[in-house]
Protein backbone atom coordinates (compact mmCIF):
# COMPACT_ATOMS: atom_id res chain seq x y z
CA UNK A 1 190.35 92.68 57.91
CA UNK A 2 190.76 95.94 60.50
CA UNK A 3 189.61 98.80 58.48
CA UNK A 4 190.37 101.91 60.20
CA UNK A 5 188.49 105.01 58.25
CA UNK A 6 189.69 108.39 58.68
CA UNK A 7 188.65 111.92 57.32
CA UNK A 8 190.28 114.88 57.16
CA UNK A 9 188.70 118.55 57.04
CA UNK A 10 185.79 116.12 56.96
CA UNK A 11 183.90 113.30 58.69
CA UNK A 12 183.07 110.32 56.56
CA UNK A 13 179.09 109.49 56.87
CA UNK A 14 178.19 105.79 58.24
CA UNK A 15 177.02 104.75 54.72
CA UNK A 16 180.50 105.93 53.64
CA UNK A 17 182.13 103.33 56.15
CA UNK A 18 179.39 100.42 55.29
CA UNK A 19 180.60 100.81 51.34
CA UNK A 20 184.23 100.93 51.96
CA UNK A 21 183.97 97.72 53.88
CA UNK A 22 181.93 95.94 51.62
CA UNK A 23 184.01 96.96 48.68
CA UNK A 24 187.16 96.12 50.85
CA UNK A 25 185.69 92.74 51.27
CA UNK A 26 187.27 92.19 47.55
CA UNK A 27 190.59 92.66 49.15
CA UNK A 28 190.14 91.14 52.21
CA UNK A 29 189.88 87.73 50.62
CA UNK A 30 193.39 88.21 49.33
CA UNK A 31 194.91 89.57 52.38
CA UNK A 32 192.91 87.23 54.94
CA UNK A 33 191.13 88.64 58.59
CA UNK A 34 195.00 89.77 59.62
CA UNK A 35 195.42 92.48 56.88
CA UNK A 36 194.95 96.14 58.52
CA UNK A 37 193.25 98.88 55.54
CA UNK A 38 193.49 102.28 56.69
CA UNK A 39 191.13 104.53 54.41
CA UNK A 40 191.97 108.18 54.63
CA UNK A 41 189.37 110.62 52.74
CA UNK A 42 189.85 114.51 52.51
CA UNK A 43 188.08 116.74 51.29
CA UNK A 44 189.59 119.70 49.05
CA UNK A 45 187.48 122.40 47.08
CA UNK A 46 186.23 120.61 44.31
CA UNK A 47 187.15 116.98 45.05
CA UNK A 48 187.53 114.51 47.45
CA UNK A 49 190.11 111.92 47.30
CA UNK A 50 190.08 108.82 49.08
CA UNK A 51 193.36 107.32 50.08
CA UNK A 52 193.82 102.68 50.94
CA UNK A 53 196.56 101.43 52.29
CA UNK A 54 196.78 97.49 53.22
CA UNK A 55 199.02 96.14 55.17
CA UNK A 56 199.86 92.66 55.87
CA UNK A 57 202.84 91.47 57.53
CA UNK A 58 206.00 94.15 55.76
CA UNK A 59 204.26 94.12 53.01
CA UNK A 60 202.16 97.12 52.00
CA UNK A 61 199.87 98.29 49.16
CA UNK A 62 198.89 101.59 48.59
CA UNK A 63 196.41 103.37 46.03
CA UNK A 64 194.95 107.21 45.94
CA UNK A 65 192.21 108.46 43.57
CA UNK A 66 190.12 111.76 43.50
CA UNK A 67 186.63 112.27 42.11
CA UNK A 68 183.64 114.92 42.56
CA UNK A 69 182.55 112.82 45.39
CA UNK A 70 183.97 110.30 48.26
CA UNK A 71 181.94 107.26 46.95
CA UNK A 72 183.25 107.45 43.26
CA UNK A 73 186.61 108.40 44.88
CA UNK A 74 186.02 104.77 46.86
CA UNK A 75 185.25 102.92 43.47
CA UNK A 76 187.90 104.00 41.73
CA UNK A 77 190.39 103.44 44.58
CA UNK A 78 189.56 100.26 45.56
CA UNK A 79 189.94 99.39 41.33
CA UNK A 80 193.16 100.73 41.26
CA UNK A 81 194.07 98.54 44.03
CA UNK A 82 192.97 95.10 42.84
CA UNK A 83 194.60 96.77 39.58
CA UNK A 84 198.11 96.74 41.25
CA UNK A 85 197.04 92.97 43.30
CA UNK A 86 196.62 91.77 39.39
CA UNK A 87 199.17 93.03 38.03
CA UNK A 88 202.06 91.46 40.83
CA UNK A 89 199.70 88.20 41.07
CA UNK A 90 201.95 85.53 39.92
CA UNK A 91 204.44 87.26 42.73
CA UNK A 92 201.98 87.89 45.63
CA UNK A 93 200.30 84.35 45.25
CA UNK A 94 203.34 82.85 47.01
CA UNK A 95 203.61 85.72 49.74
CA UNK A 96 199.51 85.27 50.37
CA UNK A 97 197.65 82.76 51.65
CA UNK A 98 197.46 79.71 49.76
CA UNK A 99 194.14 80.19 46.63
CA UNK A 100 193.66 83.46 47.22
CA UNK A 101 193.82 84.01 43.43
CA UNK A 102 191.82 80.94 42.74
CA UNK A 103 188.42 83.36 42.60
CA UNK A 104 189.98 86.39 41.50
CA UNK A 105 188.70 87.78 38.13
CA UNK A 106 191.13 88.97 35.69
CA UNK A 107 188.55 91.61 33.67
CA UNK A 108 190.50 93.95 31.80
CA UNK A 109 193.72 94.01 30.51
CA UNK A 110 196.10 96.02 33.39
CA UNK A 111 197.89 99.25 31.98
CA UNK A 112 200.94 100.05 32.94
CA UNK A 113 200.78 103.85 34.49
CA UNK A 114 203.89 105.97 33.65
CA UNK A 115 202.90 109.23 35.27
CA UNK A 116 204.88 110.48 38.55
CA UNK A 117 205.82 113.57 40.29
CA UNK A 118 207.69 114.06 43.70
CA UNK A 119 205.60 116.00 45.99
CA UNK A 120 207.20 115.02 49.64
CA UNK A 121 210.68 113.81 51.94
CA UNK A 122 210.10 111.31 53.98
CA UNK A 123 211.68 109.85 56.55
CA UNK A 124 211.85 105.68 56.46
CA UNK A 125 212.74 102.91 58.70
CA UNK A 126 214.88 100.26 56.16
CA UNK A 127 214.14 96.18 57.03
CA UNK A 128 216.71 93.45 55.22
CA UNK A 129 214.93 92.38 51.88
CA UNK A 130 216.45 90.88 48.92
CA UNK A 131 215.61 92.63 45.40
CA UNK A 132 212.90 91.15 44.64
CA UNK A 133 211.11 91.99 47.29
CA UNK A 134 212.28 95.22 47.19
CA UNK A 135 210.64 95.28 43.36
CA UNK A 136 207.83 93.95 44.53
CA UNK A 137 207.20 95.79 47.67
CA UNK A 138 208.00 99.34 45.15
CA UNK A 139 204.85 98.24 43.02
CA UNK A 140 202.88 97.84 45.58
CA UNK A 141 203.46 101.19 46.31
CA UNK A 142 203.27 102.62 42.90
CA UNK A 143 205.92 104.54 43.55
CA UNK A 144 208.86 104.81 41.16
CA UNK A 145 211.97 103.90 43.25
CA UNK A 146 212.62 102.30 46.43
CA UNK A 147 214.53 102.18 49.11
CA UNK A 148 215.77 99.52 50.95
CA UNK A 149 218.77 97.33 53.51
CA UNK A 150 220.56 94.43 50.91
CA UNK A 151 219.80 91.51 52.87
CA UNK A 152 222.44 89.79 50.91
CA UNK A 153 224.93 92.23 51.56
CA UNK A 154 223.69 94.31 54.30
CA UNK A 155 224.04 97.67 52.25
CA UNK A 156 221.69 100.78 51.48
CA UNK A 157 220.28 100.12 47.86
CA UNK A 158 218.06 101.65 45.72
CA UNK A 159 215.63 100.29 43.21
CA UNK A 160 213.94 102.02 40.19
CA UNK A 161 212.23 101.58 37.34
CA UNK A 162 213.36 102.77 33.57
CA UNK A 163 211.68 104.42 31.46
CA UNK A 164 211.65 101.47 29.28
CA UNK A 165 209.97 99.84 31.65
CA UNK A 166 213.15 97.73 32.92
CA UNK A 167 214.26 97.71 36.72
CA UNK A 168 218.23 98.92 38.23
CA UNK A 169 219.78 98.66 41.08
CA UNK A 170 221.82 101.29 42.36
CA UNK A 171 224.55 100.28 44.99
CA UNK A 172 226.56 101.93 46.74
CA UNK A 173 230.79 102.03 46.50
CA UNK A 174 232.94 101.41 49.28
């Protein structure tokens, strides 16, 4: 696995960079030597969050914790994120190399989190991808909604998930 680390209004120690990519090493064995992780810490007044995102191929997975300091920032991140691999196993086992689960402890029971707030617009480049995928690729995320080109019918749709915990489809009419 590239792991890029980055720090902002900070710069991240060498035994920082030797933890992250030992406890990346849990995801890396998922993801396989191809998978980029780009680790972003910052450094605010009282905390520090630490930021993952993996990529592999289009697909992406994304997790963000804050703590008192960047290495319990790094433990909880990097739990959050096999939190979110667990929790879409049975539908990343067929996008991942084959047996990547084969090893992978299930712990603790996974909790759904329900907690969301929009803090940014962004700007974002839209690839064909059925709904599914689009689901899929939103959890990932752990965002709420998503984005995203109908492969089947080459239309803008949107994807979201209810409050009772349900997923719609919003498409657009012509």
């Amino acid at each position: 696995m590239i792991i890029t680390i980055t720090g902002r209004k900070c710069t991240p120690r060498e035994s920082f960079k030797g933890l992250a990519e030992r406890k990346l090493a849990r995801v890396e064995r998922l993801f396989g030597e191809d998978a980029e992780a780009r680790v972003t810490v910052t450094v605010e007044k009282n905390q520090q969050s630490v930021e993952i995102t993996v990529r592999k191929g289009g697909m992406l997975v994304r997790a963000e914790e804050r703590a008192a300091n960047m290495n319990e920032a790094l433990d909880l991140c990097v739990d959050s994120l096999v939190r979110q691999i667990r929790k879409n196993k049975t539908r990343l086992e067929k996008r991942l190399h084959a047996g990547a689960f084969n090893a992978f402890a299930e712990d603790e029971p996974v909790a759904e989190e329900t907690e969301f707030s929009v803090l940014r617009t962004k700007s974002v480049v839209l690839k064909p991808e059925s709904t599914e995928e689009a689901i899929l690729q939103m959890n990932l995320l752990g965002h709420q909604f998503y984005m995203f080109q109908n492969s089947a019918t080459d239309k803008i749709n949107l994807v979201y998930r209810r409050k009772d915990g349900d997923y719609s489809l919003i498409e657009p009419i012509e």
